[in-house]
PDB file of N, CA and C in Angstrom:
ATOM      1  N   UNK A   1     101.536 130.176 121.026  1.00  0.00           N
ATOM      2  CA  UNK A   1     101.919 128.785 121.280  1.00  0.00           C
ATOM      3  C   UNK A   1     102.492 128.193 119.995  1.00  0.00           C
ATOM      4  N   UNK A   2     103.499 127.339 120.335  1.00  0.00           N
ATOM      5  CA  UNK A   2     104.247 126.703 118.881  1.00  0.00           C
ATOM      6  C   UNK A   2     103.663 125.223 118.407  1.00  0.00           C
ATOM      7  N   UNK A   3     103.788 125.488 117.783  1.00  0.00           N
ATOM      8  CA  UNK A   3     102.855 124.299 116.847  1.00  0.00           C
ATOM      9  C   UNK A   3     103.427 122.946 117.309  1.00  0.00           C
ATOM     10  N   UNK A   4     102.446 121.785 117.812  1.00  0.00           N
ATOM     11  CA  UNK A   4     103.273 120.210 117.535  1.00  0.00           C
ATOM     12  C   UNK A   4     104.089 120.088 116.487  1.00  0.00           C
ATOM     13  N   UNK A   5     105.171 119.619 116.949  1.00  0.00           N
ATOM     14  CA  UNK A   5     105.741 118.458 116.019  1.00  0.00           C
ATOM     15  C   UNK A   5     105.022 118.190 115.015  1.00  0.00           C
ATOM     16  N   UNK A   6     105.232 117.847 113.951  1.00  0.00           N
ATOM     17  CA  UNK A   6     104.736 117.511 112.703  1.00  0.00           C
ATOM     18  C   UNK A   6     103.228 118.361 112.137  1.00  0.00           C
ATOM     19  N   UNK A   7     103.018 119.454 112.993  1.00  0.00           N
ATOM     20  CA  UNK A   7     101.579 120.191 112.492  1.00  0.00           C
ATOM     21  C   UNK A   7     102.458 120.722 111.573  1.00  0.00           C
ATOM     22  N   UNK A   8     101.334 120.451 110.419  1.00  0.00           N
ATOM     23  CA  UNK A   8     101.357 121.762 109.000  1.00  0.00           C
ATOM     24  C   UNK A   8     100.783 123.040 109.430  1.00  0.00           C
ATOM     25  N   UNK A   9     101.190 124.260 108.873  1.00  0.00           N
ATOM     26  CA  UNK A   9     100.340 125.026 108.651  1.00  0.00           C
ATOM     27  C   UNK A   9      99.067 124.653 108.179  1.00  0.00           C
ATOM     28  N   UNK A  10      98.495 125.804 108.856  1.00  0.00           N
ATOM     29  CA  UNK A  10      96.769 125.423 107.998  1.00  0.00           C
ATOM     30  C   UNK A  10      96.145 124.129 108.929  1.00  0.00           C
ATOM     31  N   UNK A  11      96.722 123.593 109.602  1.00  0.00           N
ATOM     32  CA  UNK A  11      96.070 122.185 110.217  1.00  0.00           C
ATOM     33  C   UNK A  11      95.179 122.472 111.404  1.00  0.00           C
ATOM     34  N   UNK A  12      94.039 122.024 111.258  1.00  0.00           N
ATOM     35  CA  UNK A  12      93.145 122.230 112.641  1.00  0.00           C
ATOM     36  C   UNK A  12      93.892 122.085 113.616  1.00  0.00           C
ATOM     37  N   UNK A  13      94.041 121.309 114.210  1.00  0.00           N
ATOM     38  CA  UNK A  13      95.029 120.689 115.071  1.00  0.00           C
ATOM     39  C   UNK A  13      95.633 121.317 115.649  1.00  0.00           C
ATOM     40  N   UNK A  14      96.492 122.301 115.088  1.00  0.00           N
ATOM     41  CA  UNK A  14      98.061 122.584 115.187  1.00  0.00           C
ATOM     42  C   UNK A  14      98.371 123.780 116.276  1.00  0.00           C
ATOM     43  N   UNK A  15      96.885 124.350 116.828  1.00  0.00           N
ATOM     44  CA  UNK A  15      96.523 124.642 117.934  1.00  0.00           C
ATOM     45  C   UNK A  15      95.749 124.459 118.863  1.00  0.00           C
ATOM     46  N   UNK A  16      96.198 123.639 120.420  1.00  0.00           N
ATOM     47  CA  UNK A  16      95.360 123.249 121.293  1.00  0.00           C
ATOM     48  C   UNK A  16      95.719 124.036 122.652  1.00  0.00           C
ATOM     49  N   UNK A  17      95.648 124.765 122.967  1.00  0.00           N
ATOM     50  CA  UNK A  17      95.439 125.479 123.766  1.00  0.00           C
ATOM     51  C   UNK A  17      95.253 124.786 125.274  1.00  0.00           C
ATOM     52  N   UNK A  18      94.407 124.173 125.422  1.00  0.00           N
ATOM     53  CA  UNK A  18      93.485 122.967 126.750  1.00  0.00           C
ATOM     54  C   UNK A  18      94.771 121.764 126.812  1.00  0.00           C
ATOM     55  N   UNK A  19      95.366 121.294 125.883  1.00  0.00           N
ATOM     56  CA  UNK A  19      96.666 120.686 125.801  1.00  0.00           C
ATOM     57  C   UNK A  19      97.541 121.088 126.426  1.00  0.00           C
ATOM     58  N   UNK A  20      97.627 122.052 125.489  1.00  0.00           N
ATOM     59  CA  UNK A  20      99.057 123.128 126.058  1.00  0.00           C
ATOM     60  C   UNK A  20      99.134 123.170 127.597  1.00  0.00           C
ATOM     61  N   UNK A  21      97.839 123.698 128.171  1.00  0.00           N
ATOM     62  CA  UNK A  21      97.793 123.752 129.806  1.00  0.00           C
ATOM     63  C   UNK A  21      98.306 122.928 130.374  1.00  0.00           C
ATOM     64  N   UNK A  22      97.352 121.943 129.812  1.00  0.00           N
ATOM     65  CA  UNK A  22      97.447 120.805 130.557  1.00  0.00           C
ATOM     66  C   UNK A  22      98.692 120.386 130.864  1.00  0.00           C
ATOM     67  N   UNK A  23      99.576 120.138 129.943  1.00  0.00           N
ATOM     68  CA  UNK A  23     101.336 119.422 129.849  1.00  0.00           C
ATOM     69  C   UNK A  23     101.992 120.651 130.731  1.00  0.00           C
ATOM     70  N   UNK A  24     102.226 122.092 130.464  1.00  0.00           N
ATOM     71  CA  UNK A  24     102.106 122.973 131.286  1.00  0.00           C
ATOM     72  C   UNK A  24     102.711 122.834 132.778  1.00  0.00           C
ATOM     73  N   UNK A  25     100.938 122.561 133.321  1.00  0.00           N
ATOM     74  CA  UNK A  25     100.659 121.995 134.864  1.00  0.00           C
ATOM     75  C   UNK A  25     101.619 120.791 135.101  1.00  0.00           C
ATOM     76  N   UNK A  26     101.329 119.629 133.887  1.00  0.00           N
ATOM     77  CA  UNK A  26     101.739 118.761 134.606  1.00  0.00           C
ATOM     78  C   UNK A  26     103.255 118.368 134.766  1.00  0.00           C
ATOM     79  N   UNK A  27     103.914 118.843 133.660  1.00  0.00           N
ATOM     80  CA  UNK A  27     105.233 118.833 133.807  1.00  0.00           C
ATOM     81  C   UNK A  27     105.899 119.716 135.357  1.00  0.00           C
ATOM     82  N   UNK A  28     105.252 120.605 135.841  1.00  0.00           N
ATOM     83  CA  UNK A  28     105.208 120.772 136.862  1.00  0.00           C
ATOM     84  C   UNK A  28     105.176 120.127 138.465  1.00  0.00           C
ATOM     85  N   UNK A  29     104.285 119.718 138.266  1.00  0.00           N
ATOM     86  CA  UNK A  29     103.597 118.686 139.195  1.00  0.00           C
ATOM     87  C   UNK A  29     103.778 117.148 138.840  1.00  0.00           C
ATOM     88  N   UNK A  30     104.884 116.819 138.761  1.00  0.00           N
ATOM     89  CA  UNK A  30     104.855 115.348 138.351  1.00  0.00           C
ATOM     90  C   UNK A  30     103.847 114.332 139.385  1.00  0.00           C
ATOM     91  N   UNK A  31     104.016 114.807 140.371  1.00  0.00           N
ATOM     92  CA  UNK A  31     102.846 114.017 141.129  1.00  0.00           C
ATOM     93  C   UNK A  31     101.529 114.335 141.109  1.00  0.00           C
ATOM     94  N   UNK A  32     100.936 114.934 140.230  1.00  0.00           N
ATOM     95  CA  UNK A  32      99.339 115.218 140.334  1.00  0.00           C
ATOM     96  C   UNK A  32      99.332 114.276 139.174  1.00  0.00           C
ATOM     97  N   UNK A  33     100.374 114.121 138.193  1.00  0.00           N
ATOM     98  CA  UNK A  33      99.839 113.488 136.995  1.00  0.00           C
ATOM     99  C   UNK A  33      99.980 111.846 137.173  1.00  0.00           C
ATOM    100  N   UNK A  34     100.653 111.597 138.243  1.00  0.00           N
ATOM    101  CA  UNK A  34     100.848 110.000 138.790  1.00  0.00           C
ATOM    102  C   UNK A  34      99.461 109.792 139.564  1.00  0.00           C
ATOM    103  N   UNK A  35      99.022 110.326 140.499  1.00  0.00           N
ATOM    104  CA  UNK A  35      98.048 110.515 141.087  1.00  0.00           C
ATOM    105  C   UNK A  35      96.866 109.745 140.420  1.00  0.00           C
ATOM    106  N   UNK A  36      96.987 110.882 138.838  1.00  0.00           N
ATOM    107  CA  UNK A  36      95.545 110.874 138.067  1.00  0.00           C
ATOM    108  C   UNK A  36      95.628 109.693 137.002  1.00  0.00           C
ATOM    109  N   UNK A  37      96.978 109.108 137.060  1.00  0.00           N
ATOM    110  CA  UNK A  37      97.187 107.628 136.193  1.00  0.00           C
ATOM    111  C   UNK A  37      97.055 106.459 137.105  1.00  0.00           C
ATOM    112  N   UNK A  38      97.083 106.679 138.896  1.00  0.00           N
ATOM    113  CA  UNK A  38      96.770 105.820 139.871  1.00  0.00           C
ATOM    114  C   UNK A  38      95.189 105.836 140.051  1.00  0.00           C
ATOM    115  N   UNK A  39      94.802 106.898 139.875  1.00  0.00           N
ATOM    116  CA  UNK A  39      93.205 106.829 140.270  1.00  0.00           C
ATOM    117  C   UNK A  39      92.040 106.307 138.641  1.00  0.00           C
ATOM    118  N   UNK A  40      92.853 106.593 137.726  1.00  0.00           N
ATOM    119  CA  UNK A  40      92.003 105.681 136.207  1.00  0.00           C
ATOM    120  C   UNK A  40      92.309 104.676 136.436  1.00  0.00           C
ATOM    121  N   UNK A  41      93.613 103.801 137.018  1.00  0.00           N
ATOM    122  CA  UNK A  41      93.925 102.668 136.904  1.00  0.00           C
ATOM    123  C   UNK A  41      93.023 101.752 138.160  1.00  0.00           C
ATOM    124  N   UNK A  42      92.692 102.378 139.260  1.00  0.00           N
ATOM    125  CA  UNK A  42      92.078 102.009 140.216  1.00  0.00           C
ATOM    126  C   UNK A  42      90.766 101.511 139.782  1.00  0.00           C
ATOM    127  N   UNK A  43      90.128 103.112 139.122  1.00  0.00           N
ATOM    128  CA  UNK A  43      88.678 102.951 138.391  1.00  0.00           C
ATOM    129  C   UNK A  43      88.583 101.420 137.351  1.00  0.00           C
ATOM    130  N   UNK A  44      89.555 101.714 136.786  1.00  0.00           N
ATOM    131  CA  UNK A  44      89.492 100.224 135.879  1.00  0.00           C
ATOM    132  C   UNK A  44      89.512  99.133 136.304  1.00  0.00           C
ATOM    133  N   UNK A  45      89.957  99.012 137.423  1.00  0.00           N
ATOM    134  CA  UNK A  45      90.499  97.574 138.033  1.00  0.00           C
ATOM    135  C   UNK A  45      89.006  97.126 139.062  1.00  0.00           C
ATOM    136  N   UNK A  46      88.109  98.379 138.967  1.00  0.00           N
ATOM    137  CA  UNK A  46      86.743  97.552 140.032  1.00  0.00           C
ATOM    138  C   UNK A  46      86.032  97.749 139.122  1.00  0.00           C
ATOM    139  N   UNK A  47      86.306  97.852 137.713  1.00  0.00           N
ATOM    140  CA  UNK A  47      85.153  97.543 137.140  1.00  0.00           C
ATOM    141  C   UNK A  47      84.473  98.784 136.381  1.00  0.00           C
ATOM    142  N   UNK A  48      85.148  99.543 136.438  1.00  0.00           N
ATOM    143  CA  UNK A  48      84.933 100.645 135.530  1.00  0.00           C
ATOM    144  C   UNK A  48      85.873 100.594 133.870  1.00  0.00           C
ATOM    145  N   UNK A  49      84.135 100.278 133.244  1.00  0.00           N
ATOM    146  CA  UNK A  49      84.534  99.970 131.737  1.00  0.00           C
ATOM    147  C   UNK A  49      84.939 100.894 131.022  1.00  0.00           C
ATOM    148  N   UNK A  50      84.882 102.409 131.393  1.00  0.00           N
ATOM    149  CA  UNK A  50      84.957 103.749 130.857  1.00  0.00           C
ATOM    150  C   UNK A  50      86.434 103.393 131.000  1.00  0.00           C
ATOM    151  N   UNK A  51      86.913 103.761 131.880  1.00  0.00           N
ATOM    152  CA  UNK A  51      88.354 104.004 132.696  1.00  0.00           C
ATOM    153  C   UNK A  51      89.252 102.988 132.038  1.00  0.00           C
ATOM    154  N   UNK A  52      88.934 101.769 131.995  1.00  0.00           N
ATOM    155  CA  UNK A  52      89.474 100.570 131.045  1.00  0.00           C
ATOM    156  C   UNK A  52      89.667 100.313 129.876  1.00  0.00           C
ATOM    157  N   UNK A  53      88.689 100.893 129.192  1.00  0.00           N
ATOM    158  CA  UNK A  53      88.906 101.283 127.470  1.00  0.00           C
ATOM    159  C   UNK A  53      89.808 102.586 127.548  1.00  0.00           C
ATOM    160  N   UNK A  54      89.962 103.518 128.182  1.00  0.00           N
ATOM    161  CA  UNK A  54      90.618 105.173 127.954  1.00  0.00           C
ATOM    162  C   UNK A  54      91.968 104.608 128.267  1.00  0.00           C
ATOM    163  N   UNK A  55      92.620 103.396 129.231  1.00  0.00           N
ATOM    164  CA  UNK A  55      93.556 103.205 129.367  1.00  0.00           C
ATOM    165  C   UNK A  55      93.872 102.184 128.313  1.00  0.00           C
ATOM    166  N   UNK A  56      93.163 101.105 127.662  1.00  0.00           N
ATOM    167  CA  UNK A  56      93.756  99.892 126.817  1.00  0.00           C
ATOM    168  C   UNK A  56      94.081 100.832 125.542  1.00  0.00           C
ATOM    169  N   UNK A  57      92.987 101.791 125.147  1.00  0.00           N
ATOM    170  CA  UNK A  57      93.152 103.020 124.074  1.00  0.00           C
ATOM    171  C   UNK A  57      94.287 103.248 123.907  1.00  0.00           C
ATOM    172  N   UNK A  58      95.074 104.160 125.446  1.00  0.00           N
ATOM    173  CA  UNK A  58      95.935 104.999 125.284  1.00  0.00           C
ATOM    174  C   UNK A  58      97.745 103.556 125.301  1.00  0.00           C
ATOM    175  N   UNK A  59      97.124 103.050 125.664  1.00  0.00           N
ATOM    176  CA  UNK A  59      98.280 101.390 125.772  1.00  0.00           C
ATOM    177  C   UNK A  59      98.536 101.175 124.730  1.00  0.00           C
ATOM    178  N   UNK A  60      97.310 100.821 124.376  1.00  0.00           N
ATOM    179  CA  UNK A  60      97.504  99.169 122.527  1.00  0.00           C
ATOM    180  C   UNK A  60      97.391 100.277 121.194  1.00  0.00           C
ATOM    181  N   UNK A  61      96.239 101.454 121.333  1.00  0.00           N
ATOM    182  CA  UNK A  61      95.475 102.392 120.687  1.00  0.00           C
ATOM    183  C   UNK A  61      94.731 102.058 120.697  1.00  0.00           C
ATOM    184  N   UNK A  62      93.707 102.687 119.814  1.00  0.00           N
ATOM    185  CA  UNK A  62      92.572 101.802 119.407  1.00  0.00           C
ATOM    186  C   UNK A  62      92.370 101.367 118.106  1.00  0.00           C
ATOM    187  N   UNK A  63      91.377 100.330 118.595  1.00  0.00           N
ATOM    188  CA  UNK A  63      90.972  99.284 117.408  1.00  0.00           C
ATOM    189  C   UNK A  63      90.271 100.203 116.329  1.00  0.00           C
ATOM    190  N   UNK A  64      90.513  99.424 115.188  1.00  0.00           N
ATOM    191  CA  UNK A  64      90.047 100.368 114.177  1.00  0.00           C
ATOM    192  C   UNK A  64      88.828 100.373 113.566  1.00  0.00           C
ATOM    193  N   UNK A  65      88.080 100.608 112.953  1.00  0.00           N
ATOM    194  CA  UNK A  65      86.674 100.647 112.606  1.00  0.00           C
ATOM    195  C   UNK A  65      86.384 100.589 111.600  1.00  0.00           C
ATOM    196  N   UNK A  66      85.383  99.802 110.877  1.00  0.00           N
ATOM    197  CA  UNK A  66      85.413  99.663 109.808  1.00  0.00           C
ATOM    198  C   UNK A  66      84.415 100.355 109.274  1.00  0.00           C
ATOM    199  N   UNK A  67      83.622 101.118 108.104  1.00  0.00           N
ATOM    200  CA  UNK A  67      82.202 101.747 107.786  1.00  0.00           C
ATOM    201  C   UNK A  67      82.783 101.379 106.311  1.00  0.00           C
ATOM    202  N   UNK A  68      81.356 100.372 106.015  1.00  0.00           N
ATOM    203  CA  UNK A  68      81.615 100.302 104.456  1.00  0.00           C
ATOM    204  C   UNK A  68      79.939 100.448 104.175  1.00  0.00           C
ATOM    205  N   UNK A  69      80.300 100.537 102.474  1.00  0.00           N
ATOM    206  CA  UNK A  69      78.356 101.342 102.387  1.00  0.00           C
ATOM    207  C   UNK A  69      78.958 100.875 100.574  1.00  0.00           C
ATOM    208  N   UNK A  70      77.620 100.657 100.349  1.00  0.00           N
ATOM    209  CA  UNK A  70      77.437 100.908  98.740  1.00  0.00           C
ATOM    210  C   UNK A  70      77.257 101.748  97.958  1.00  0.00           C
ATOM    211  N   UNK A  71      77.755 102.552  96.409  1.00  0.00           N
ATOM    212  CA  UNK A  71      76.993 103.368  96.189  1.00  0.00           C
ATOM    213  C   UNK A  71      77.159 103.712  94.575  1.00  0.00           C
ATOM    214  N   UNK A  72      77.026 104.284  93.568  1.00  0.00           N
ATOM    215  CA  UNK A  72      77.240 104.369  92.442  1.00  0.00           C
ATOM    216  C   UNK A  72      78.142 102.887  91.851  1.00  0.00           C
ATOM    217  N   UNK A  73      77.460 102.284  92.000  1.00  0.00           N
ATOM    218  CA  UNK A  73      78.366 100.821  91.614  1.00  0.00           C
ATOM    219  C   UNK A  73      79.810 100.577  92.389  1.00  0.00           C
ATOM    220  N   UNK A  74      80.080 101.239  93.089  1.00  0.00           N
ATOM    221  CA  UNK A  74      81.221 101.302  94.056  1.00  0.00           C
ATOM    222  C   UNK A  74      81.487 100.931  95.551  1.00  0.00           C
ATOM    223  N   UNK A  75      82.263 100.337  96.069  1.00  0.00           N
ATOM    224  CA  UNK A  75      82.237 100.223  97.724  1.00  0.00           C
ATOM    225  C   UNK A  75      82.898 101.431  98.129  1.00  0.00           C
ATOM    226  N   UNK A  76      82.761 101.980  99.384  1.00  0.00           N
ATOM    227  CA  UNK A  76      83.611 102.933 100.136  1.00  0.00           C
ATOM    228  C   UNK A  76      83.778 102.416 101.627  1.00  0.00           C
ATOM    229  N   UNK A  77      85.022 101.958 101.851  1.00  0.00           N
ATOM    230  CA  UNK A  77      85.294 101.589 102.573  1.00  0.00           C
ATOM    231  C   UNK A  77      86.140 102.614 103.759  1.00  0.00           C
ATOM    232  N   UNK A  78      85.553 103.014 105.042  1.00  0.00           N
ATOM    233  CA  UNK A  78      86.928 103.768 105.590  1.00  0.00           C
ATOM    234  C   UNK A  78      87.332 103.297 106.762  1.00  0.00           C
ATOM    235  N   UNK A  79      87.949 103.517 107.240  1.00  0.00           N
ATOM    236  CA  UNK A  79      88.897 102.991 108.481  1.00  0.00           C
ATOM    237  C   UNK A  79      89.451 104.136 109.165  1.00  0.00           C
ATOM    238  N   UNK A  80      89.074 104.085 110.661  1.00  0.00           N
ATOM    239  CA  UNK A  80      89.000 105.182 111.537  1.00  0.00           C
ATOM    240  C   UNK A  80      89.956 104.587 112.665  1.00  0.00           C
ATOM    241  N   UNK A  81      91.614 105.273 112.866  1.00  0.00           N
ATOM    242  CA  UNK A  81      91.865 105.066 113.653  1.00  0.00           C
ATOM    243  C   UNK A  81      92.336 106.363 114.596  1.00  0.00           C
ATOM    244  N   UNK A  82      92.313 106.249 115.691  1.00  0.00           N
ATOM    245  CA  UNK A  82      92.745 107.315 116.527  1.00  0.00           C
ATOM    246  C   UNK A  82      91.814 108.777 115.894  1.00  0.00           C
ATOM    247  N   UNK A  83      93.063 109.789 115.012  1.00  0.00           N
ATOM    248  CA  UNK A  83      91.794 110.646 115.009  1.00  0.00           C
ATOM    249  C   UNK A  83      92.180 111.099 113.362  1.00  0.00           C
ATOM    250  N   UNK A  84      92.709 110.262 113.073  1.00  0.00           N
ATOM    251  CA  UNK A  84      92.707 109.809 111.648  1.00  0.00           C
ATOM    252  C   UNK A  84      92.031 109.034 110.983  1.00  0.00           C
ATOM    253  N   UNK A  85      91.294 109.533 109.858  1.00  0.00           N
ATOM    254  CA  UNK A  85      90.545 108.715 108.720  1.00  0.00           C
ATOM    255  C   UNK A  85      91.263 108.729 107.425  1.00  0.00           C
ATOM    256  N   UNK A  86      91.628 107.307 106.686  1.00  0.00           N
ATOM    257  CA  UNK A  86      91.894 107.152 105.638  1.00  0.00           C
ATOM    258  C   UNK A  86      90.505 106.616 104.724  1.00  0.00           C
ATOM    259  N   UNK A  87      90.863 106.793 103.274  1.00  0.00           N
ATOM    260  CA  UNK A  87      89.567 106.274 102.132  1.00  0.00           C
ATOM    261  C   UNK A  87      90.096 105.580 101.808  1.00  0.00           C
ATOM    262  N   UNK A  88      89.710 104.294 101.568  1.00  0.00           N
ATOM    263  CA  UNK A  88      90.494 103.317 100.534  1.00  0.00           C
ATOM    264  C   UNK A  88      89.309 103.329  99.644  1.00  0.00           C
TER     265      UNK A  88
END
């Protein structure tokens, strides 16, 4: 399998296999994958909070997170978005 777009060598990432399938199938089947964006959107709309965050996620992204801590006279602050962590 060929690497994403922008994977480095060496990058965890840069093989997903369960991905790969997936796009695979669905580029195939354009209607199983409408289906399965009609039936999260359904779930969300009566009230399913799971289904509603996985879609505002994949919409807006997600919100970012903050973890700050004290430690050798220093703050460490990080910020977690998607499935990236930066240190400031």
């Amino acid at each position: 399998m060929a690497r994403p777009k922008g994977a480095r060598t060496g990058n965890k990432h840069a093989e997903r296999p369960i991905t790969g399938a997936l796009l695979r199938l669905l580029k195939r089947e354009r209607k199983r994958l409408d289906a399965i964006v009609r039936g999260l959107a359904d779930k969300a709309a009566a009230g399913d909070v799971a289904a509603f965050r996985e879609l505002a996620d994949r919409i807006e992204g997600k919100v970012p997170q903050t973890i700050a801590g004290t430690g050798d006279g220093g703050a460490l602050t990080v910020i977690i978005k998607g499935q990236d962590a930066s240190i400031l």
